[in-house]
PDB file of N, CA and C in Angstrom:
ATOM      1  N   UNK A   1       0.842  -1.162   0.000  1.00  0.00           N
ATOM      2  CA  UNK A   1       0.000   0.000   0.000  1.00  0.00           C
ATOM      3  C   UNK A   1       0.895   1.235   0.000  1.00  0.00           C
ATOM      4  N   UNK A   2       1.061   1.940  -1.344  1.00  0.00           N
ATOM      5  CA  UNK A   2       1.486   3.233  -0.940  1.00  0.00           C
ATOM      6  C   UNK A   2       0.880   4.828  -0.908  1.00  0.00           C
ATOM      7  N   UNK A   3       1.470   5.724  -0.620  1.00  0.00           N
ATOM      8  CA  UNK A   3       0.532   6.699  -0.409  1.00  0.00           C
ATOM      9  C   UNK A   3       1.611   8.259  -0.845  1.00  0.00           C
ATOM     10  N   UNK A   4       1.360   9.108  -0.781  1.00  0.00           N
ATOM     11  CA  UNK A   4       1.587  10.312  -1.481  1.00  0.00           C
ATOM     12  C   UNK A   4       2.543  10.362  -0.465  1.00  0.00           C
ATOM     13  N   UNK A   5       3.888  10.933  -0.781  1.00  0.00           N
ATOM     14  CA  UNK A   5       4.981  11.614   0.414  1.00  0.00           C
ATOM     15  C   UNK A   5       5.389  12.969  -0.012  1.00  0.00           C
ATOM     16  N   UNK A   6       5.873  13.947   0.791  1.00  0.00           N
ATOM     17  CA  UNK A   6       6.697  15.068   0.560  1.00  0.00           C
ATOM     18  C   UNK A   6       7.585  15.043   0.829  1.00  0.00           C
ATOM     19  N   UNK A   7       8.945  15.060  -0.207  1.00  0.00           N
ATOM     20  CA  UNK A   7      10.028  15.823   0.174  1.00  0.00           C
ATOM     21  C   UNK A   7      10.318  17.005   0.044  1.00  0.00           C
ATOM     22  N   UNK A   8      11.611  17.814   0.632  1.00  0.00           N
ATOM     23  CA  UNK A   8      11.748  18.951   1.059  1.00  0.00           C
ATOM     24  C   UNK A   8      12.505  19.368  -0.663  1.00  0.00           C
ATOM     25  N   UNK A   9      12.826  20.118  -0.755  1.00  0.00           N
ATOM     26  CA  UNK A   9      13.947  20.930  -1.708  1.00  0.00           C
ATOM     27  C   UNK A   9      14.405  22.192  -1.553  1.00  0.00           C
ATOM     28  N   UNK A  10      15.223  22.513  -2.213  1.00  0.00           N
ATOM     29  CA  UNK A  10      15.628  23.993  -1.916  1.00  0.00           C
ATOM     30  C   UNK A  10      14.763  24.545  -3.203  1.00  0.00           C
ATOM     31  N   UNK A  11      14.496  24.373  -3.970  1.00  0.00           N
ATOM     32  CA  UNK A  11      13.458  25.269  -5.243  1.00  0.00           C
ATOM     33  C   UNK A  11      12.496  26.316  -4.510  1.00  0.00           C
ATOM     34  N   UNK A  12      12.189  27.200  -4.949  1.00  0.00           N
ATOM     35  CA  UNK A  12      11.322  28.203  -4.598  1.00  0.00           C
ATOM     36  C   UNK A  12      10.535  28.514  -5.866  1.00  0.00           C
ATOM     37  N   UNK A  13      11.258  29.059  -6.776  1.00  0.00           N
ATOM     38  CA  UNK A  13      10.629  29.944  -7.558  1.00  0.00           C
ATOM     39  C   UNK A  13      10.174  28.900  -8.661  1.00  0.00           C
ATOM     40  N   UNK A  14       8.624  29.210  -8.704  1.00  0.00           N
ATOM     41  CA  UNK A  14       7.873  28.652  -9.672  1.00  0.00           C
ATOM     42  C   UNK A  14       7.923  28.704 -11.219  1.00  0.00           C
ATOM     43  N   UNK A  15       8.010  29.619 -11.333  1.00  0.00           N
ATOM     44  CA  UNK A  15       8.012  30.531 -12.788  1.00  0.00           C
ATOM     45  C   UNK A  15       9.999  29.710 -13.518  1.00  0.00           C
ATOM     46  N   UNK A  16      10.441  29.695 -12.489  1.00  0.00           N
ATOM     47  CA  UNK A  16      11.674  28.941 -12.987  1.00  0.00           C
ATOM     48  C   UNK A  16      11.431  27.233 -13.515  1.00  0.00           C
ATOM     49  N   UNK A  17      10.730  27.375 -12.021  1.00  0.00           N
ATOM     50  CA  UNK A  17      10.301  25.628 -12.367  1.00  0.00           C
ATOM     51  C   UNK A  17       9.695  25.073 -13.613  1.00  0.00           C
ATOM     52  N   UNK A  18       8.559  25.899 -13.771  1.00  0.00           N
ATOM     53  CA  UNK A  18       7.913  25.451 -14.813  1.00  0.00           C
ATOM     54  C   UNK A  18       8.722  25.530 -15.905  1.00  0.00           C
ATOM     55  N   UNK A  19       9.366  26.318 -16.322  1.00  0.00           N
ATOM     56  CA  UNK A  19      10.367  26.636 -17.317  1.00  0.00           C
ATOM     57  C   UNK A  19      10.961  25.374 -17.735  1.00  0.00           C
ATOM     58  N   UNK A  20      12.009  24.979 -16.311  1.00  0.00           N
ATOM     59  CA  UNK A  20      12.847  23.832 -16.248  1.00  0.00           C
ATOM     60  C   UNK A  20      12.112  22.787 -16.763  1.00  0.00           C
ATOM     61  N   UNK A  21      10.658  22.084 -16.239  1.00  0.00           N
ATOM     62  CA  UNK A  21      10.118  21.473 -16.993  1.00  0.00           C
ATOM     63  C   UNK A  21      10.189  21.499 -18.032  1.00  0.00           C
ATOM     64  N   UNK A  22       9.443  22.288 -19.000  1.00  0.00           N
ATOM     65  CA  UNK A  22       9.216  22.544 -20.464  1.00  0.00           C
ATOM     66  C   UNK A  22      10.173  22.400 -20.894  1.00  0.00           C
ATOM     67  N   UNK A  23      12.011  23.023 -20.367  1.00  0.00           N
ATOM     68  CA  UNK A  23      12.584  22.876 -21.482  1.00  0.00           C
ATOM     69  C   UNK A  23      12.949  21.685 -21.103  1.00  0.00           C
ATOM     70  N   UNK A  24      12.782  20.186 -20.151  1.00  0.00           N
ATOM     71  CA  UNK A  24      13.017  19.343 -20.167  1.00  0.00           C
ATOM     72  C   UNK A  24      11.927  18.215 -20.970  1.00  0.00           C
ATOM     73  N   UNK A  25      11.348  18.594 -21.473  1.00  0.00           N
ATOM     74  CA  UNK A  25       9.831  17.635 -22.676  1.00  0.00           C
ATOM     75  C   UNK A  25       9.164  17.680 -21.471  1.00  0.00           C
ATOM     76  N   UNK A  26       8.749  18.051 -20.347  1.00  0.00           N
ATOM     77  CA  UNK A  26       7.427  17.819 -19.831  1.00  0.00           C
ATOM     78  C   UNK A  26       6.284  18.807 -19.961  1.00  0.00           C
ATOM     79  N   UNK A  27       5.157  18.328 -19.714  1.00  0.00           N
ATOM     80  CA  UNK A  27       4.432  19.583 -20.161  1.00  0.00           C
ATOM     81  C   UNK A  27       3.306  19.703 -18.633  1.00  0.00           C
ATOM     82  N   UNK A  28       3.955  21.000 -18.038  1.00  0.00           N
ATOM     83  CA  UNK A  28       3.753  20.435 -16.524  1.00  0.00           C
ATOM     84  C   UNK A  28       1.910  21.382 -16.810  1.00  0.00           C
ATOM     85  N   UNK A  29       1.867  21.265 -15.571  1.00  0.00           N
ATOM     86  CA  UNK A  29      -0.129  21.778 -14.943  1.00  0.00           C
ATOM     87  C   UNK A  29       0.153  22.201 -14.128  1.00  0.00           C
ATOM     88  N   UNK A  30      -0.602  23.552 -13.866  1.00  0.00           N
ATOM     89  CA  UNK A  30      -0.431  24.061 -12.766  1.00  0.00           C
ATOM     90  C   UNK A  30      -1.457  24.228 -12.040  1.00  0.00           C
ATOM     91  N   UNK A  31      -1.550  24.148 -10.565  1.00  0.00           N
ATOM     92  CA  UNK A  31      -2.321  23.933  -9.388  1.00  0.00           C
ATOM     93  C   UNK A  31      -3.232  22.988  -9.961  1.00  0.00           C
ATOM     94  N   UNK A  32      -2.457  21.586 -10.218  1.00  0.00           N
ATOM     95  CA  UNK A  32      -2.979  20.687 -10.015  1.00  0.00           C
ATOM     96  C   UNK A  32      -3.492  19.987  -8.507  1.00  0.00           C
ATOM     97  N   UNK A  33      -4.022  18.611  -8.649  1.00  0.00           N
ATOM     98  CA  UNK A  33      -4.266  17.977  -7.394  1.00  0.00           C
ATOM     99  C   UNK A  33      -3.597  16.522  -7.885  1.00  0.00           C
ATOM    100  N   UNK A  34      -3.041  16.275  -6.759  1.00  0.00           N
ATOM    101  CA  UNK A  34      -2.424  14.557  -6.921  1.00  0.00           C
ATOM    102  C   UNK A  34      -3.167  13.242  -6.355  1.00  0.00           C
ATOM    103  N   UNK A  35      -3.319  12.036  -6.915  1.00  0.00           N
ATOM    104  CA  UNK A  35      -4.658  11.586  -6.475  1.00  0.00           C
ATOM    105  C   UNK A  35      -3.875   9.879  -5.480  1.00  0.00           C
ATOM    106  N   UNK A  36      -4.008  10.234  -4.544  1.00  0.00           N
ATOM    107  CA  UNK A  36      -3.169   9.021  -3.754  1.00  0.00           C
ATOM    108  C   UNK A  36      -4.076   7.583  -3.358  1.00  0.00           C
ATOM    109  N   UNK A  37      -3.257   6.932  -2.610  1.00  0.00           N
ATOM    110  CA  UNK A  37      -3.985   5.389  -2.056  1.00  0.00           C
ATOM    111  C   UNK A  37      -4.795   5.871  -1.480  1.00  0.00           C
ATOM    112  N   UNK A  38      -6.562   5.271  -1.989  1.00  0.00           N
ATOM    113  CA  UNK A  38      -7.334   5.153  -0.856  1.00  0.00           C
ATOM    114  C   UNK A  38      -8.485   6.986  -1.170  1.00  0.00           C
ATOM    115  N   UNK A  39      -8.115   7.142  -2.376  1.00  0.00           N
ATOM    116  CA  UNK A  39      -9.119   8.510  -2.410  1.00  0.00           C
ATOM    117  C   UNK A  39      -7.981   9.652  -1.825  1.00  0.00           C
ATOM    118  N   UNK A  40      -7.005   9.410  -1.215  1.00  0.00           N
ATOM    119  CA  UNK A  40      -6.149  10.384  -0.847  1.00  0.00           C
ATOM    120  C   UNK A  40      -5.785  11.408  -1.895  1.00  0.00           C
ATOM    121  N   UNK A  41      -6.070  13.015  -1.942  1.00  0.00           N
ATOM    122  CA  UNK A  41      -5.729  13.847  -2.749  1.00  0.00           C
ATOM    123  C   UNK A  41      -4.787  15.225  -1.929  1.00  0.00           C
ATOM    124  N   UNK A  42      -4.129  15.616  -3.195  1.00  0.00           N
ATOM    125  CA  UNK A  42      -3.204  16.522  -2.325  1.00  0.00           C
ATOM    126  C   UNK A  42      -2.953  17.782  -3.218  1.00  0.00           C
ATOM    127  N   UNK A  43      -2.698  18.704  -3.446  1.00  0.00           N
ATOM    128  CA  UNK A  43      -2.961  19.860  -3.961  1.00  0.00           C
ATOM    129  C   UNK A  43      -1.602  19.844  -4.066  1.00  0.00           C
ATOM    130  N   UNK A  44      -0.845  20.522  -5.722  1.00  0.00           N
ATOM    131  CA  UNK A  44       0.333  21.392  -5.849  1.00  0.00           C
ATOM    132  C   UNK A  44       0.211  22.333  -6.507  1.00  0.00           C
ATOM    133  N   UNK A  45       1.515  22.873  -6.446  1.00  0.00           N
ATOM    134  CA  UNK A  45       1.723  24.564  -7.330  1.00  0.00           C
ATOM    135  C   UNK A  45       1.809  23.736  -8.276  1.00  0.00           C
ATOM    136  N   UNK A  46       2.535  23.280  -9.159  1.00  0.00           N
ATOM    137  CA  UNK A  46       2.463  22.042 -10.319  1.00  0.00           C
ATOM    138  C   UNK A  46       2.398  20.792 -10.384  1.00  0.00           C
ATOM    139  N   UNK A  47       2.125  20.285 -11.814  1.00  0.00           N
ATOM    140  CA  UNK A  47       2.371  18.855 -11.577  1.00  0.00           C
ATOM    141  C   UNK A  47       2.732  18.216 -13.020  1.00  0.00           C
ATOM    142  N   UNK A  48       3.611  17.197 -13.397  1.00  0.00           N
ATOM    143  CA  UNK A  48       3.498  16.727 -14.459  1.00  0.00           C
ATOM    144  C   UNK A  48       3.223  14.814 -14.237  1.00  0.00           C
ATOM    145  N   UNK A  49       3.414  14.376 -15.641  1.00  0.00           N
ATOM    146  CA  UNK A  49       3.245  12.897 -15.562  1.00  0.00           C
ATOM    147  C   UNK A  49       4.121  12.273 -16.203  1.00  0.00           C
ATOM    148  N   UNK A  50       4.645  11.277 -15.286  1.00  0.00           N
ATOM    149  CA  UNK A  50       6.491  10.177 -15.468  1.00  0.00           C
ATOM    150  C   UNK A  50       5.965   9.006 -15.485  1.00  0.00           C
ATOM    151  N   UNK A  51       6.040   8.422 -16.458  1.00  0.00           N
ATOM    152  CA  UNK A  51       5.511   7.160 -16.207  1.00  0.00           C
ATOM    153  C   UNK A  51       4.256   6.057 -15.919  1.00  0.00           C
ATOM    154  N   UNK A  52       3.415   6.857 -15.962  1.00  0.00           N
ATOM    155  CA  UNK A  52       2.261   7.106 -15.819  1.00  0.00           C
ATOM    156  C   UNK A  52       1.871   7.026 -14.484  1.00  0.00           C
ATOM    157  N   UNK A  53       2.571   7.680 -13.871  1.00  0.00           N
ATOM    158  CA  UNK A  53       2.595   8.181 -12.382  1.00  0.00           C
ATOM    159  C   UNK A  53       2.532  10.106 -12.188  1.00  0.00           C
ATOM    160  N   UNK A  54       2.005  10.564 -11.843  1.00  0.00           N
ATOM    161  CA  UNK A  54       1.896  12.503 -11.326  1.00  0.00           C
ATOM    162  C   UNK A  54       3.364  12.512  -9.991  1.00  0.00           C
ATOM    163  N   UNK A  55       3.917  13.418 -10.583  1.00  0.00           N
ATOM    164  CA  UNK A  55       4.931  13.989  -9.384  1.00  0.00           C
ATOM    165  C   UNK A  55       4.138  15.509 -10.101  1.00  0.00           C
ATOM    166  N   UNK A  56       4.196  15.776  -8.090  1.00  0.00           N
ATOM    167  CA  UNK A  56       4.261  17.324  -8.117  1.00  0.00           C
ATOM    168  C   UNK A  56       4.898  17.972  -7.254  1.00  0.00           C
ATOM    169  N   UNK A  57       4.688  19.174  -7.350  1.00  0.00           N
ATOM    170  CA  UNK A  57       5.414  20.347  -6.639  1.00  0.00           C
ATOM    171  C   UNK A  57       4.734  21.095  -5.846  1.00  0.00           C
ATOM    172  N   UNK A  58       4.137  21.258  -4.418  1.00  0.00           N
ATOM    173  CA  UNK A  58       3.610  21.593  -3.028  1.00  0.00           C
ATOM    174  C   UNK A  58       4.498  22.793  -2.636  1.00  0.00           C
ATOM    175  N   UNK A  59       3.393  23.907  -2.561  1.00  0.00           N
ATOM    176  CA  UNK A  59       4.219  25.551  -2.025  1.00  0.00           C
ATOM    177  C   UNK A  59       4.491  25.130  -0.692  1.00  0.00           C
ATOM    178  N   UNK A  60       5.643  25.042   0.243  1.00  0.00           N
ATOM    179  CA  UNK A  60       5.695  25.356   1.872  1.00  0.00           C
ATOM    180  C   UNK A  60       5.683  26.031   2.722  1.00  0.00           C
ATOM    181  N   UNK A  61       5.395  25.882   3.812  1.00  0.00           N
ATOM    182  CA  UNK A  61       5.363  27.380   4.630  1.00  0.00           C
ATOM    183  C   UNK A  61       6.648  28.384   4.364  1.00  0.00           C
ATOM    184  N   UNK A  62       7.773  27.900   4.356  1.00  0.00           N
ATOM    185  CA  UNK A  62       8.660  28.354   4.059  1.00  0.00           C
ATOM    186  C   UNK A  62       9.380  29.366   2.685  1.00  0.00           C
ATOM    187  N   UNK A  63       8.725  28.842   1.826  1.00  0.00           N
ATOM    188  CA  UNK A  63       8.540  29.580   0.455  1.00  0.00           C
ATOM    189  C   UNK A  63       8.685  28.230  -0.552  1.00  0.00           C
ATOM    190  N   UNK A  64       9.718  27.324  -0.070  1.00  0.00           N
ATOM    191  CA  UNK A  64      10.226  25.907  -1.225  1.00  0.00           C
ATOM    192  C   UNK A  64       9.150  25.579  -1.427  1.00  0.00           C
ATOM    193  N   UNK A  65       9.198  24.762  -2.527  1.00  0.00           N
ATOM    194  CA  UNK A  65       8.589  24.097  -3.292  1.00  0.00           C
ATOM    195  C   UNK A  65       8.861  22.288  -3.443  1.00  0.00           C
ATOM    196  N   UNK A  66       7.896  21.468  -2.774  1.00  0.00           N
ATOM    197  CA  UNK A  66       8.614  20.149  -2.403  1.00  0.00           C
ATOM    198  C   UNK A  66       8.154  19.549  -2.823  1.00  0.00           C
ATOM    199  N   UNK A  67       9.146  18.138  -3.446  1.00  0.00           N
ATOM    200  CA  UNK A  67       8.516  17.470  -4.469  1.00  0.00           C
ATOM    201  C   UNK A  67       7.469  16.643  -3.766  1.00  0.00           C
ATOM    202  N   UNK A  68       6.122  16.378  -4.277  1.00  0.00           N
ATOM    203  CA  UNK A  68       5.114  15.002  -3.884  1.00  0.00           C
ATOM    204  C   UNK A  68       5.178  14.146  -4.679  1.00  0.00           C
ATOM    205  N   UNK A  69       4.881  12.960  -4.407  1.00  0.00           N
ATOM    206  CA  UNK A  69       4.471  12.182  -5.525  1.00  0.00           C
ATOM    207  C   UNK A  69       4.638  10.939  -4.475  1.00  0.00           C
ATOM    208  N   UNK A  70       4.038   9.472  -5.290  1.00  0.00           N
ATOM    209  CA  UNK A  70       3.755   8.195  -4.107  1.00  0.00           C
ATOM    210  C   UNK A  70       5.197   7.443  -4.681  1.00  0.00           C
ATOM    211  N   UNK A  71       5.710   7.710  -3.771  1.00  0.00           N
ATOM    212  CA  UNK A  71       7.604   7.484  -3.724  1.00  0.00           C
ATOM    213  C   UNK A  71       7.765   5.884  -3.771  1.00  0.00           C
ATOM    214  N   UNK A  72       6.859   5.163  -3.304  1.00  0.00           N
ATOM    215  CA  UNK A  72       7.181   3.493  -3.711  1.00  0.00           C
ATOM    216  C   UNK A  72       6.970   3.529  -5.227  1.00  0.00           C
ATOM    217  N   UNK A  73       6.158   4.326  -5.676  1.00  0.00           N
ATOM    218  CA  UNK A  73       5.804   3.778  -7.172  1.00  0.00           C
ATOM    219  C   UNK A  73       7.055   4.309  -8.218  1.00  0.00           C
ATOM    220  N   UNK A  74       7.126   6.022  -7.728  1.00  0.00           N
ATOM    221  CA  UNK A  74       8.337   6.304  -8.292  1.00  0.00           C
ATOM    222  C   UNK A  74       8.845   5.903  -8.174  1.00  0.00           C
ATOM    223  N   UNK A  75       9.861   5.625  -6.841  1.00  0.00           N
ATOM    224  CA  UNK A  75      11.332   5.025  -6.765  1.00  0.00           C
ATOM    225  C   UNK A  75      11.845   3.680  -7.976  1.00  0.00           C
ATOM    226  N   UNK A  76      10.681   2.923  -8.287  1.00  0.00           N
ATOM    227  CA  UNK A  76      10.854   1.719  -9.320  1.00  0.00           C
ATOM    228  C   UNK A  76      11.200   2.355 -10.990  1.00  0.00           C
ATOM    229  N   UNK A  77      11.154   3.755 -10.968  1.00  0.00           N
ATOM    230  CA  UNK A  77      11.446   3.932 -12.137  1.00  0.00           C
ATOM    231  C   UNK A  77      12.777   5.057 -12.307  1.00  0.00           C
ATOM    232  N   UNK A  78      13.813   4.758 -13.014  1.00  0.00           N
ATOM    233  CA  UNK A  78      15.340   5.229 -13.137  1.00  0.00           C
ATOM    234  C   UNK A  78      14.978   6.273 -13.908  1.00  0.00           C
ATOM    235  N   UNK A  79      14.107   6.369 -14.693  1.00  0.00           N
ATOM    236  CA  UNK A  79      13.664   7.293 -15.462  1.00  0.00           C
ATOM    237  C   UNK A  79      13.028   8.748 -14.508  1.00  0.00           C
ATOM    238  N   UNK A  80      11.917   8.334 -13.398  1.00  0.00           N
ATOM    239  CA  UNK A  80      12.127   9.521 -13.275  1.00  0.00           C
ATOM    240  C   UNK A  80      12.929   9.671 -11.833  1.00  0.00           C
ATOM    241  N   UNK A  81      14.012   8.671 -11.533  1.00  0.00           N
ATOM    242  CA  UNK A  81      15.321   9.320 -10.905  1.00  0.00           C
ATOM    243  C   UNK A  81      16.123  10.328 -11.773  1.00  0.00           C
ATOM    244  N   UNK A  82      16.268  10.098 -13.054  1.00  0.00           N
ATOM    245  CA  UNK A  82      17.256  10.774 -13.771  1.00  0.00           C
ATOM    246  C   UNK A  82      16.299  11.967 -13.990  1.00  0.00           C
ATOM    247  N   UNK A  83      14.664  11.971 -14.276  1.00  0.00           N
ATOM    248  CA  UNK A  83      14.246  13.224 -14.462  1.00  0.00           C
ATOM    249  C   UNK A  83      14.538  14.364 -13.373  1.00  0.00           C
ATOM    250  N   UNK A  84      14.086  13.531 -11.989  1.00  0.00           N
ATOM    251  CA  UNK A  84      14.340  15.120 -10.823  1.00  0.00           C
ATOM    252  C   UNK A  84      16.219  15.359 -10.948  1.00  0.00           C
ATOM    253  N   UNK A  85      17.076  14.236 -11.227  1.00  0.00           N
ATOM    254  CA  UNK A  85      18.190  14.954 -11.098  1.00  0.00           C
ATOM    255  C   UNK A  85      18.447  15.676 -12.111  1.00  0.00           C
ATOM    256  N   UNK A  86      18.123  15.780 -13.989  1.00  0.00           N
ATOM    257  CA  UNK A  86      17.644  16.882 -14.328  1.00  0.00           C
ATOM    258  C   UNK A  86      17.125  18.086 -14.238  1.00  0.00           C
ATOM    259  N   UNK A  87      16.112  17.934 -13.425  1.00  0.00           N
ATOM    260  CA  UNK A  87      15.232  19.027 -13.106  1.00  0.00           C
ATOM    261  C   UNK A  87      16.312  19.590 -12.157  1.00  0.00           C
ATOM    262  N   UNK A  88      16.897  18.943 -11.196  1.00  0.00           N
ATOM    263  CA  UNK A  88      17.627  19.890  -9.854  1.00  0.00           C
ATOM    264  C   UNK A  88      18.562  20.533 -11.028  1.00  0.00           C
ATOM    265  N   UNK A  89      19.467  19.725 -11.910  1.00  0.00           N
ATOM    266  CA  UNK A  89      20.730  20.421 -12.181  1.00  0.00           C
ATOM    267  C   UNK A  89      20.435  21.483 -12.858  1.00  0.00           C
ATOM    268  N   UNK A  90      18.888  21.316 -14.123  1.00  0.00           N
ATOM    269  CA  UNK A  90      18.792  22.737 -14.760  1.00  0.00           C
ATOM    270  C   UNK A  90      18.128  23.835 -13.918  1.00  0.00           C
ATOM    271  N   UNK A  91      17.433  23.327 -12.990  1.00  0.00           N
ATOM    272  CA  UNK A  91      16.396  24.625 -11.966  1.00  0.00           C
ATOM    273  C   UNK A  91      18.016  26.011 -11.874  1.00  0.00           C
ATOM    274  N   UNK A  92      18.506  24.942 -10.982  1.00  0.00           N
ATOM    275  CA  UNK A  92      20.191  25.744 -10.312  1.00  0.00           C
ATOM    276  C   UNK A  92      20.778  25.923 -11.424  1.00  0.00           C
ATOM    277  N   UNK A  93      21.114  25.794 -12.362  1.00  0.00           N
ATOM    278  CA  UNK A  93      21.885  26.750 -13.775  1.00  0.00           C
ATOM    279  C   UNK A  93      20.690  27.733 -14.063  1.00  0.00           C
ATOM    280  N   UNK A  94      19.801  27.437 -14.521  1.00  0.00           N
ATOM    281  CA  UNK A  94      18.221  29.077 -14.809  1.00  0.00           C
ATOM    282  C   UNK A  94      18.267  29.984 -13.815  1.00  0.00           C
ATOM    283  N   UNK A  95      18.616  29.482 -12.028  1.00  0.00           N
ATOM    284  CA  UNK A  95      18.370  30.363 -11.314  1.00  0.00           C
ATOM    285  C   UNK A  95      19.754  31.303 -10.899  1.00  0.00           C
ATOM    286  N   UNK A  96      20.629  30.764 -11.353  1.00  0.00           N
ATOM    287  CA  UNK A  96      22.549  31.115 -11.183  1.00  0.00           C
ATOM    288  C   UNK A  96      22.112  31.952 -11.815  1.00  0.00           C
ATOM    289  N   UNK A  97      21.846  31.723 -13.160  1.00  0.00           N
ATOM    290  CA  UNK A  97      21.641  32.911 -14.598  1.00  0.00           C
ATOM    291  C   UNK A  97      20.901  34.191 -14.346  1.00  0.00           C
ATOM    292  N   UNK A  98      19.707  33.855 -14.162  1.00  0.00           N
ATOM    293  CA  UNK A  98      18.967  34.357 -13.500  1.00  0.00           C
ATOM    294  C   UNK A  98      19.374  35.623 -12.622  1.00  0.00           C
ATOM    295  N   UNK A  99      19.953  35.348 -11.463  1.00  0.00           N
ATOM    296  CA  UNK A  99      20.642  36.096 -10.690  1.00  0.00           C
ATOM    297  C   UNK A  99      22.266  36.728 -10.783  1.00  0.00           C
ATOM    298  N   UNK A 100      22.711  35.995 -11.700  1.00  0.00           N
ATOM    299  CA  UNK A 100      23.934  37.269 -12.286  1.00  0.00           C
ATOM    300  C   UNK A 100      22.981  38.019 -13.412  1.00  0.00           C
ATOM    301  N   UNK A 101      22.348  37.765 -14.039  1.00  0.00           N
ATOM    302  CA  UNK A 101      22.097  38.938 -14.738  1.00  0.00           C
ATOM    303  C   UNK A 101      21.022  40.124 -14.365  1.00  0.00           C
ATOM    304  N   UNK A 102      20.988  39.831 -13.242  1.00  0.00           N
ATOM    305  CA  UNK A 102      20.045  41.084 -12.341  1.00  0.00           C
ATOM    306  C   UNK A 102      21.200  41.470 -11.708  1.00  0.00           C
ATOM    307  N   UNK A 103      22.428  40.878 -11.202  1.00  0.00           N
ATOM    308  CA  UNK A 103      23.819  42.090 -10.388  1.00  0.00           C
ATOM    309  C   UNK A 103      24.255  42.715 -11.334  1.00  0.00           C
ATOM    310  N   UNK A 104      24.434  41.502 -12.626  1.00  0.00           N
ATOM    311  CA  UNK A 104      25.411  41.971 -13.722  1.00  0.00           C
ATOM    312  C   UNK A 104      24.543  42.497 -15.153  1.00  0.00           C
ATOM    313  N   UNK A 105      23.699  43.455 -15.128  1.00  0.00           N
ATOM    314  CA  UNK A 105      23.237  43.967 -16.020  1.00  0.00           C
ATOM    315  C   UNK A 105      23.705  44.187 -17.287  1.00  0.00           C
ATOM    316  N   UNK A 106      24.921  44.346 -17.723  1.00  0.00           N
ATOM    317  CA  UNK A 106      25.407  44.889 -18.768  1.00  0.00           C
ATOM    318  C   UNK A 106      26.041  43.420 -19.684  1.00  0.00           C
ATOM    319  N   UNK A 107      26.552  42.393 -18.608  1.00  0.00           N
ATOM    320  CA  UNK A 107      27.281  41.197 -18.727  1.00  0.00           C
ATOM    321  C   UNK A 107      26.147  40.190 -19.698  1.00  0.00           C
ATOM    322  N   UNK A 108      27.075  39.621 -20.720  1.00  0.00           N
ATOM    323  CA  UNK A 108      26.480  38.795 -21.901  1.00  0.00           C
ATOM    324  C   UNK A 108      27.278  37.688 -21.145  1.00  0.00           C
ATOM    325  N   UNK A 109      25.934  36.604 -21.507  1.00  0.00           N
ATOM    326  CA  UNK A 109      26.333  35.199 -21.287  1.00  0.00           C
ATOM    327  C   UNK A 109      26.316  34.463 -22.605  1.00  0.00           C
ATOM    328  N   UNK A 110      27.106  33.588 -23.026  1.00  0.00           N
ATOM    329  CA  UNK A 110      27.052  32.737 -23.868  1.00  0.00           C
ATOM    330  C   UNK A 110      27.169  31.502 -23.906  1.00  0.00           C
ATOM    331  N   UNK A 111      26.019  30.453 -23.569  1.00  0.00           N
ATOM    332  CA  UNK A 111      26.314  29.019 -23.714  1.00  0.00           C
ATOM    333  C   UNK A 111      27.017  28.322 -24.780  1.00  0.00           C
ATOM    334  N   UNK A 112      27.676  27.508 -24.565  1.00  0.00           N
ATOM    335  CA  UNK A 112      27.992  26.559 -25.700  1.00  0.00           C
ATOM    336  C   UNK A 112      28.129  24.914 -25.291  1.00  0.00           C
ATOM    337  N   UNK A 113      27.770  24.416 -25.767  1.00  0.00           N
ATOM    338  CA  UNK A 113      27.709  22.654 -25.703  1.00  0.00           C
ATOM    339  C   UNK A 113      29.320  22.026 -26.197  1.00  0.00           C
TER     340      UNK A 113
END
């Protein structure tokens, strides 16, 4: 029997998040509801679908944004292990960026692969 869990994260900002999604192929929803064991439902700031499983994203008192989703079902899939460690590594490069170019106004960035 499993059931919906929260973990914590350092993410805050939404508007990044969703981003990170999209430019990762998901095509997230926002203020969705997540539907757990037993009629159990749970409300997020977003949500997308891995597998044919919903992970979402829950505002905290704190400001973060923490991942939900029913963690026995995820955990069986590598796929979306590799998606949240995606999601962490691009959130933190959008939000680095992000924030030098609000100190560094004038400063050009240029990616290259």
């Amino acid at each position: 029997m499993s059931h919906l869990s929260i973990l914590p994260t350092v993410v805050s900002d939404l508007d990044h998040l969703v981003a990170t999604l999209e430019e990762l192929g998901a095509s997230p929803q926002i203020d969705g509801v997540l539907q757990g064991f037993n009629d159990e439902q749970m409300p997020v700031a977003v949500k997308v679908r891995m597998d044919g499983a919903a992970l979402g994203w829950q505002r905290q008192r704190d400001g973060s944004l923490a991942v939900v989703g029913d963690l026995q079902r995820l955990s069986r899939s590598l796929d979306v292990q590799r998606f949240l460690a995606a999601v962490t590594r691009s959130y933190a490069a959008r939000v680095a960026l992000a924030q030098a170019m609000r100190e560094l106004p004038q400063a050009h960035v240029h990616l290259a692969a």
